[in-house]
C-alpha atoms as a PDB file:
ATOM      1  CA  UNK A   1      20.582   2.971  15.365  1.00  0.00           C
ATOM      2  CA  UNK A   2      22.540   4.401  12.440  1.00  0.00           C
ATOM      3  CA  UNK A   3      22.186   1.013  10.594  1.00  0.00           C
ATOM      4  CA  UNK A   4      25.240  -0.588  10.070  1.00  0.00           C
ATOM      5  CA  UNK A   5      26.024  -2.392   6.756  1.00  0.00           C
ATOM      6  CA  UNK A   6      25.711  -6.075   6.319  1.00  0.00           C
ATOM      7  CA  UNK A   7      28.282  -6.193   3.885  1.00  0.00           C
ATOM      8  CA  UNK A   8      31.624  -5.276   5.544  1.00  0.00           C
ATOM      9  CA  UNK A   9      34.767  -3.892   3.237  1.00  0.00           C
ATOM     10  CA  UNK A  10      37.190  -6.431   2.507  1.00  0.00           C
ATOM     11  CA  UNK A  11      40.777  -6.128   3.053  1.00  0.00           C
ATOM     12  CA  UNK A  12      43.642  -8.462   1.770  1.00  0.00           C
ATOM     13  CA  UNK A  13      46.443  -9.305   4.254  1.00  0.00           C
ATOM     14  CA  UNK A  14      49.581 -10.355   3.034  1.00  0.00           C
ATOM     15  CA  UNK A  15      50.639 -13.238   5.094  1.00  0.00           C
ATOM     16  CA  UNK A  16      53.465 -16.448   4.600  1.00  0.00           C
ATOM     17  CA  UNK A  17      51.898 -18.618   1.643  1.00  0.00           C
ATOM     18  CA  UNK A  18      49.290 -16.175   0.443  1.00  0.00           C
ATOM     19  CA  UNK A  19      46.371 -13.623   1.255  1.00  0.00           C
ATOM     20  CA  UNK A  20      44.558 -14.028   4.655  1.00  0.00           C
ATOM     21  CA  UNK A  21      41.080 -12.176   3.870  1.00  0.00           C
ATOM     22  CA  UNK A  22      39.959 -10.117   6.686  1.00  0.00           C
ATOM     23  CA  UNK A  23      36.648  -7.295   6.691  1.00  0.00           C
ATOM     24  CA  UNK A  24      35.976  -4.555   8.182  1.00  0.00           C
ATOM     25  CA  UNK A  25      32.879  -2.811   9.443  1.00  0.00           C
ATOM     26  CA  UNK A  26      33.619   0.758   9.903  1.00  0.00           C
ATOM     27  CA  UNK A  27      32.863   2.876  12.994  1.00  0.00           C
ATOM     28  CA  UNK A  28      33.256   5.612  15.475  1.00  0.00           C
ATOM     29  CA  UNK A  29      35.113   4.411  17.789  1.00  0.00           C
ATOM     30  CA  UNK A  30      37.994   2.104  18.716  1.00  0.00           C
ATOM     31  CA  UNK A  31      39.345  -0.594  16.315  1.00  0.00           C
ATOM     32  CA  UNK A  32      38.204  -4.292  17.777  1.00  0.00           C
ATOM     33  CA  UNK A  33      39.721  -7.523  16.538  1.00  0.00           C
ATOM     34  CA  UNK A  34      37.052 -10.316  16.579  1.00  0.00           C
ATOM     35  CA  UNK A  35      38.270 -13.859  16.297  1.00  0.00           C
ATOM     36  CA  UNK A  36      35.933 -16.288  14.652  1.00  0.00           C
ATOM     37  CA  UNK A  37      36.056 -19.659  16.378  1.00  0.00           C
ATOM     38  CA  UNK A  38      37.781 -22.577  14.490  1.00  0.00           C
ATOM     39  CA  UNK A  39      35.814 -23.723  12.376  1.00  0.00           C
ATOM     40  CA  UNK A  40      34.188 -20.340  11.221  1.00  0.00           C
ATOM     41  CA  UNK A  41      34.560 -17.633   9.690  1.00  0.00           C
ATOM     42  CA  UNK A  42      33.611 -13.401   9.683  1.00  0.00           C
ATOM     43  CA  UNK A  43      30.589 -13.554   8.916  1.00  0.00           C
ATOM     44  CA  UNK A  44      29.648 -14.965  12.626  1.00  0.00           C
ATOM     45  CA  UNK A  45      30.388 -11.687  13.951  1.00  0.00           C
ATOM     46  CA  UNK A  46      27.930  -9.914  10.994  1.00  0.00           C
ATOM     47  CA  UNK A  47      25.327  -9.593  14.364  1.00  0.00           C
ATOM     48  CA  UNK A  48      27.898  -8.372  16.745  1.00  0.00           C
ATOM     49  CA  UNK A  49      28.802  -5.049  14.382  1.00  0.00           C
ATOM     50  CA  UNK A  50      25.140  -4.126  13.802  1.00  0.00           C
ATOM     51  CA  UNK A  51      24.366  -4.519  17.477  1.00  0.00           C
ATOM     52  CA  UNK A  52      27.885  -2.119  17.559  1.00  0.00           C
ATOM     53  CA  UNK A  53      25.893   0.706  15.335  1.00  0.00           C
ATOM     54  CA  UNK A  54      29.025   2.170  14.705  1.00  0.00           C
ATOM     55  CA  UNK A  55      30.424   2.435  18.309  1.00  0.00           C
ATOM     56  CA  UNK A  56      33.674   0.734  17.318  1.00  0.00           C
ATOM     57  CA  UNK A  57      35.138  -0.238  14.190  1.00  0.00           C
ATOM     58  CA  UNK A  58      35.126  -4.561  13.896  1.00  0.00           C
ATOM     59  CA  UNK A  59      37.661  -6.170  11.743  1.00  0.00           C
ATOM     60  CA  UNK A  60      37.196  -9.803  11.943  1.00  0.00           C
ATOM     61  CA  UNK A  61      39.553 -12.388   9.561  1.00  0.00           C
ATOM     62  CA  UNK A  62      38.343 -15.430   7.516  1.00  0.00           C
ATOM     63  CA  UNK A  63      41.118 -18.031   9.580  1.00  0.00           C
ATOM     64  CA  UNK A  64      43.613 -19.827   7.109  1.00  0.00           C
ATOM     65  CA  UNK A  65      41.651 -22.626   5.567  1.00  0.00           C
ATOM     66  CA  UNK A  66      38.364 -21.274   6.339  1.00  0.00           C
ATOM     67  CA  UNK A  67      36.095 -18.417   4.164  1.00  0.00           C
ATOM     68  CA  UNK A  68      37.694 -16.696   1.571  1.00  0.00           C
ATOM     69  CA  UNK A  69      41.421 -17.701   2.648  1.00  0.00           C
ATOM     70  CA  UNK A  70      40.932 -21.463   2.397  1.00  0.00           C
ATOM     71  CA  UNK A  71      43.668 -21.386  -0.391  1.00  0.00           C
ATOM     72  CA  UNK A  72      46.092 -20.340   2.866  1.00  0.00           C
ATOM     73  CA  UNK A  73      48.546 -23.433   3.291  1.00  0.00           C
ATOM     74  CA  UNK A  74      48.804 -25.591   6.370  1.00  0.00           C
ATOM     75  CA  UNK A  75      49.404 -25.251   9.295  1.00  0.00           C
ATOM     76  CA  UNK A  76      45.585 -24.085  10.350  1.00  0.00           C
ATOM     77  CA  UNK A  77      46.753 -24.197  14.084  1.00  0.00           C
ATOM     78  CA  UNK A  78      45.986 -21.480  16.438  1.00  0.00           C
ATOM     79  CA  UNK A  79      49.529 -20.408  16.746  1.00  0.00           C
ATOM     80  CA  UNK A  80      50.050 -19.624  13.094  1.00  0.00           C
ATOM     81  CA  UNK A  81      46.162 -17.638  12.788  1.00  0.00           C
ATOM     82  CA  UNK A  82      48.024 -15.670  15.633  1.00  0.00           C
ATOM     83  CA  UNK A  83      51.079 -15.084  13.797  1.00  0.00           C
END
């Protein structure tokens, strides 16, 4: 394993009402978009990308309300994290 960083780059994504914080761990291969559940946020998938060891690059978002975008105004529903 090439040992793949706990501590994943953060990028700021500007989105209506704000910043949604999202972070990346890099890798090799193709970019994968990992979903937290609801009430969650990115680092639940902090596991998945060091099991990954750099086989694909894992971007995973704090959801609006949740992590480091719980300043994100309502609506928290499903439909607007997928906007």
């Amino acid at each position: 394993m090439r040992g793949v960083s706990q501590d994943p780059e953060r990028l700021d994504v500007p989105v209506d009402g704000g910043t949604l914080a999202a972070y990346r761990w890099p890798g090799d291969g193709p970019v994968v978009l990992a979903a937290p559940g609801i009430t969650s946020n990115h680092r639940s998938w902090a596991l998945v990308a060091a099991a990954l060891d750099g086989a694909a690059t894992l971007v995973a978002p704090d959801l609006r309300g949740r992590g480091r975008s719980n300043e994100l105004p309502e609506p928290y529903t499903m439909a607007q994290n997928a906007r």
